[in-house]
C-alpha atoms as a PDB file:
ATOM      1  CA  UNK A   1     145.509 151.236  92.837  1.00  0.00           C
ATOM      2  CA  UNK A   2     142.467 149.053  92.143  1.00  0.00           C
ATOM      3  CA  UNK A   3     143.270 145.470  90.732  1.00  0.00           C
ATOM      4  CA  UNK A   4     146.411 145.527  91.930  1.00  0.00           C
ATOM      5  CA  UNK A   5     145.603 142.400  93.775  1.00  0.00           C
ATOM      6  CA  UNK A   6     143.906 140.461  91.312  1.00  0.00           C
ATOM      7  CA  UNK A   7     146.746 141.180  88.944  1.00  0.00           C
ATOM      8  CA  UNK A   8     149.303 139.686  91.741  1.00  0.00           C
ATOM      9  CA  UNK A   9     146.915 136.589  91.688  1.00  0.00           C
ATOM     10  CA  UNK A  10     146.723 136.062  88.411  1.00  0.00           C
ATOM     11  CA  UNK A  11     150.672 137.086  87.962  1.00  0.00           C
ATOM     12  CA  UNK A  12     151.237 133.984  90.575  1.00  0.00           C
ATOM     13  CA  UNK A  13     148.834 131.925  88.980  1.00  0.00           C
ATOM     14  CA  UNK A  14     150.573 132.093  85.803  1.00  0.00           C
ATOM     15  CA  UNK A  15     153.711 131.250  87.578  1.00  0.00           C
ATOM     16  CA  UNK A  16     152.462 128.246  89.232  1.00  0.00           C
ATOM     17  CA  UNK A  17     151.054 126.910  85.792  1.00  0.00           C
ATOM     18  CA  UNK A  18     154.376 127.647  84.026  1.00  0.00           C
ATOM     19  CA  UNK A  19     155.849 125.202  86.780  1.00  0.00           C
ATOM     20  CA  UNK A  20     152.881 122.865  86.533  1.00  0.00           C
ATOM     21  CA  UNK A  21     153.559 122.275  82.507  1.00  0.00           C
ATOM     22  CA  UNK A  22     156.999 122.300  82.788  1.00  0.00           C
ATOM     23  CA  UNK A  23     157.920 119.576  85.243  1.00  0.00           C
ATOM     24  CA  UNK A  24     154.241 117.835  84.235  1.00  0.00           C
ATOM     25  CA  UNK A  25     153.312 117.969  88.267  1.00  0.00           C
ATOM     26  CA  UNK A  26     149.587 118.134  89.083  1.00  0.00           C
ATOM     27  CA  UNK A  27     147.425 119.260  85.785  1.00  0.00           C
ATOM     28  CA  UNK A  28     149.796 118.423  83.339  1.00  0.00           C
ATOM     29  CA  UNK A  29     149.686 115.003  84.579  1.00  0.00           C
ATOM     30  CA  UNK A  30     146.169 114.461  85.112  1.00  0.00           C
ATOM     31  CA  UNK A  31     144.212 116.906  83.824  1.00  0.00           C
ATOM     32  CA  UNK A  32     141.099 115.741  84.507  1.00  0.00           C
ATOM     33  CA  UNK A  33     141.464 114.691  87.630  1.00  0.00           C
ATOM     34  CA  UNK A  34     143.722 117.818  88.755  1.00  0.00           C
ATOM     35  CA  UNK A  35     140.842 120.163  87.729  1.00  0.00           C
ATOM     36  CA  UNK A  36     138.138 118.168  89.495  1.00  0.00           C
ATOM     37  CA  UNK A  37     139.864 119.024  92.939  1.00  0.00           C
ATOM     38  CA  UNK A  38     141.003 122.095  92.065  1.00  0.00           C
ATOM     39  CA  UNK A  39     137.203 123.066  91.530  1.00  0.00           C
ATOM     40  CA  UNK A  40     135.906 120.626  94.660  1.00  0.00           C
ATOM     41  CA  UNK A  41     138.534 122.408  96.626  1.00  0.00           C
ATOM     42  CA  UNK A  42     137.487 126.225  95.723  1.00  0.00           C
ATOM     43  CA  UNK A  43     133.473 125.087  96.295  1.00  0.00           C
ATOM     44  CA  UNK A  44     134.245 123.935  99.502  1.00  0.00           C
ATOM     45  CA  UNK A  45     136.869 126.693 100.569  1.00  0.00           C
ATOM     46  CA  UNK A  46     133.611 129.507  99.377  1.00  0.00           C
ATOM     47  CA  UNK A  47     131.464 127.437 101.217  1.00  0.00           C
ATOM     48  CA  UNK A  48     133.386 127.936 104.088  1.00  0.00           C
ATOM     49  CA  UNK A  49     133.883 131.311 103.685  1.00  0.00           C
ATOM     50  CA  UNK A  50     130.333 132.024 103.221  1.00  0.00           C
ATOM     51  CA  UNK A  51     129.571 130.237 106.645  1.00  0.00           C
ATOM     52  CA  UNK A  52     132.354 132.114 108.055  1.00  0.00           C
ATOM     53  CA  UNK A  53     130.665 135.488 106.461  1.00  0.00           C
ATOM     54  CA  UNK A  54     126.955 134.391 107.829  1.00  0.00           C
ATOM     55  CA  UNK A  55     128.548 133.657 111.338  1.00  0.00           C
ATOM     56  CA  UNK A  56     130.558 137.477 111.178  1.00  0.00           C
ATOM     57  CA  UNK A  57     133.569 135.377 111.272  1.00  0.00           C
ATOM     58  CA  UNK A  58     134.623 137.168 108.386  1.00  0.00           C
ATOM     59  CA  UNK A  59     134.354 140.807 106.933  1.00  0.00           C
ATOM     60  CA  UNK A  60     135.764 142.042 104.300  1.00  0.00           C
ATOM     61  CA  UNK A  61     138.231 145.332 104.954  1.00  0.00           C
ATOM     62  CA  UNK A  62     138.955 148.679 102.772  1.00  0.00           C
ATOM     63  CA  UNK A  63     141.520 148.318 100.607  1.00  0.00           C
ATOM     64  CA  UNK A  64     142.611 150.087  98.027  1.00  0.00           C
ATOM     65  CA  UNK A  65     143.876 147.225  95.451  1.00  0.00           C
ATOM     66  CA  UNK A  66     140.899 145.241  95.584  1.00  0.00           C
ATOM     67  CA  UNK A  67     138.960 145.918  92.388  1.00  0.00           C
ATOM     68  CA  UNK A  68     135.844 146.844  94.636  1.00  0.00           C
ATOM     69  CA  UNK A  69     133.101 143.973  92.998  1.00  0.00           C
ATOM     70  CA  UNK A  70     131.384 142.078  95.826  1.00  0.00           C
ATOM     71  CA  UNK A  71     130.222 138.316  94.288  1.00  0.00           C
ATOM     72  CA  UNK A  72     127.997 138.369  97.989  1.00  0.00           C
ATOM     73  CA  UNK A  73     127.869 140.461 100.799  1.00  0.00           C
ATOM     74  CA  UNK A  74     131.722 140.598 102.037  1.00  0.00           C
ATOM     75  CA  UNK A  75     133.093 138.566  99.249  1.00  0.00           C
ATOM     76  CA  UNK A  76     135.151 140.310  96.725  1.00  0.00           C
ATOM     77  CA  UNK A  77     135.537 139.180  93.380  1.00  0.00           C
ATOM     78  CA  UNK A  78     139.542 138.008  93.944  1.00  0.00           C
ATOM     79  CA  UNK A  79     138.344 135.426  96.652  1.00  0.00           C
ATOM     80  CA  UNK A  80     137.512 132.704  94.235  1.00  0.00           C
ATOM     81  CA  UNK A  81     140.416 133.631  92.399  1.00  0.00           C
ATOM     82  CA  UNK A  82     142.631 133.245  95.480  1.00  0.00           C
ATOM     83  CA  UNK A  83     141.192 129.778  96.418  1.00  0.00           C
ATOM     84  CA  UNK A  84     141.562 128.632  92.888  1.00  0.00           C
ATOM     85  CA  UNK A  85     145.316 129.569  93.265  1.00  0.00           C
ATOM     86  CA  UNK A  86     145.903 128.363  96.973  1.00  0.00           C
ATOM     87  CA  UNK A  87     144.109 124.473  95.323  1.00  0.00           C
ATOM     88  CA  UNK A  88     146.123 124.490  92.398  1.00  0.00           C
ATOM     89  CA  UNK A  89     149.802 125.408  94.435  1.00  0.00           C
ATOM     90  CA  UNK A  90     148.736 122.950  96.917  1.00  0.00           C
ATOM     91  CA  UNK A  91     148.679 120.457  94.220  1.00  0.00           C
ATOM     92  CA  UNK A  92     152.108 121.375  92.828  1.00  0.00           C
ATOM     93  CA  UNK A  93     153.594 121.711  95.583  1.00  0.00           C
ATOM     94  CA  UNK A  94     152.104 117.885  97.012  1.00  0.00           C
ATOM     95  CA  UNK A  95     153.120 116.637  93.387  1.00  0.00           C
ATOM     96  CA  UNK A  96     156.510 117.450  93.602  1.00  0.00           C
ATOM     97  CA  UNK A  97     157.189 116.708  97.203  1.00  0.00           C
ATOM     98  CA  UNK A  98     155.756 112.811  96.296  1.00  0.00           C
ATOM     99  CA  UNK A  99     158.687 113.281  93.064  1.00  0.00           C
ATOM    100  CA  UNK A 100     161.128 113.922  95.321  1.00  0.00           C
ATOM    101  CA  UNK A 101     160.472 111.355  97.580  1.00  0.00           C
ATOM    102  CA  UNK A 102     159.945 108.630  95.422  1.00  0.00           C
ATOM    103  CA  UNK A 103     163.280 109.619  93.250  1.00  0.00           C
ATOM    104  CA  UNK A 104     164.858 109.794  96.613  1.00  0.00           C
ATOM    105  CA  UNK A 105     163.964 106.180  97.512  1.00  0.00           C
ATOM    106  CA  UNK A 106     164.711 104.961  94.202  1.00  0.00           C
ATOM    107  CA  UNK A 107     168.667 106.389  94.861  1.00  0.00           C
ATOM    108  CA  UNK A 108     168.572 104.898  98.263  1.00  0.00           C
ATOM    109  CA  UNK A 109     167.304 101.441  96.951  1.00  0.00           C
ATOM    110  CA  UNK A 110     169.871 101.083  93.922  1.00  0.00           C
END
């Protein structure tokens, strides 16, 4: 079932964004700033990957839910997606770890 992947991705992504606006975590927050590593942290993340493909590190498999479009040589089109995704949940997830934390100190301190 091609796109099967990609539509898990984007399915998650959605998720993640709903959580993002609704508790105002990472880009709901900071916007500007949120997107900026979000984008820094996807160039990088392709960079690596495209090392990682020019050293044979990395190949890309058969599969049947991938959509089948290369971007390069061994890089399928739900890569970037996927390291768009992985920034933006690691921001989230950082965001509301720090919440917790700092709410938790707060209760400690009164």
């Amino acid at each position: 079932m091609p796109g099967l992947y990609l539509g898990a991705l984007i399915l998650s992504a959605l998720g993640v964004i709903a959580i993002d606006l609704r508790h105002r975590l990472a880009v709901a927050a900071d916007p500007g700033r949120s997107l900026l590593l979000i984008a820094c942290g996807t160039a990088f993340l392709l960079v690596w990957d495209l090392v990682g493909i020019a050293a044979g590190v990395f190949v890309r498999g058969d599969s049947p839910l991938l959509v089948g479009i290369d971007l390069a040589p061994h890089l399928p089109l739900e890569e970037p997606v996927f390291l768009a995704f992985l920034c933006h949940l690691t921001l989230v997830v950082h965001a509301l770890v720090t919440r917790r934390r700092t709410r938790a100190r707060s209760r400690d301190a009164a």
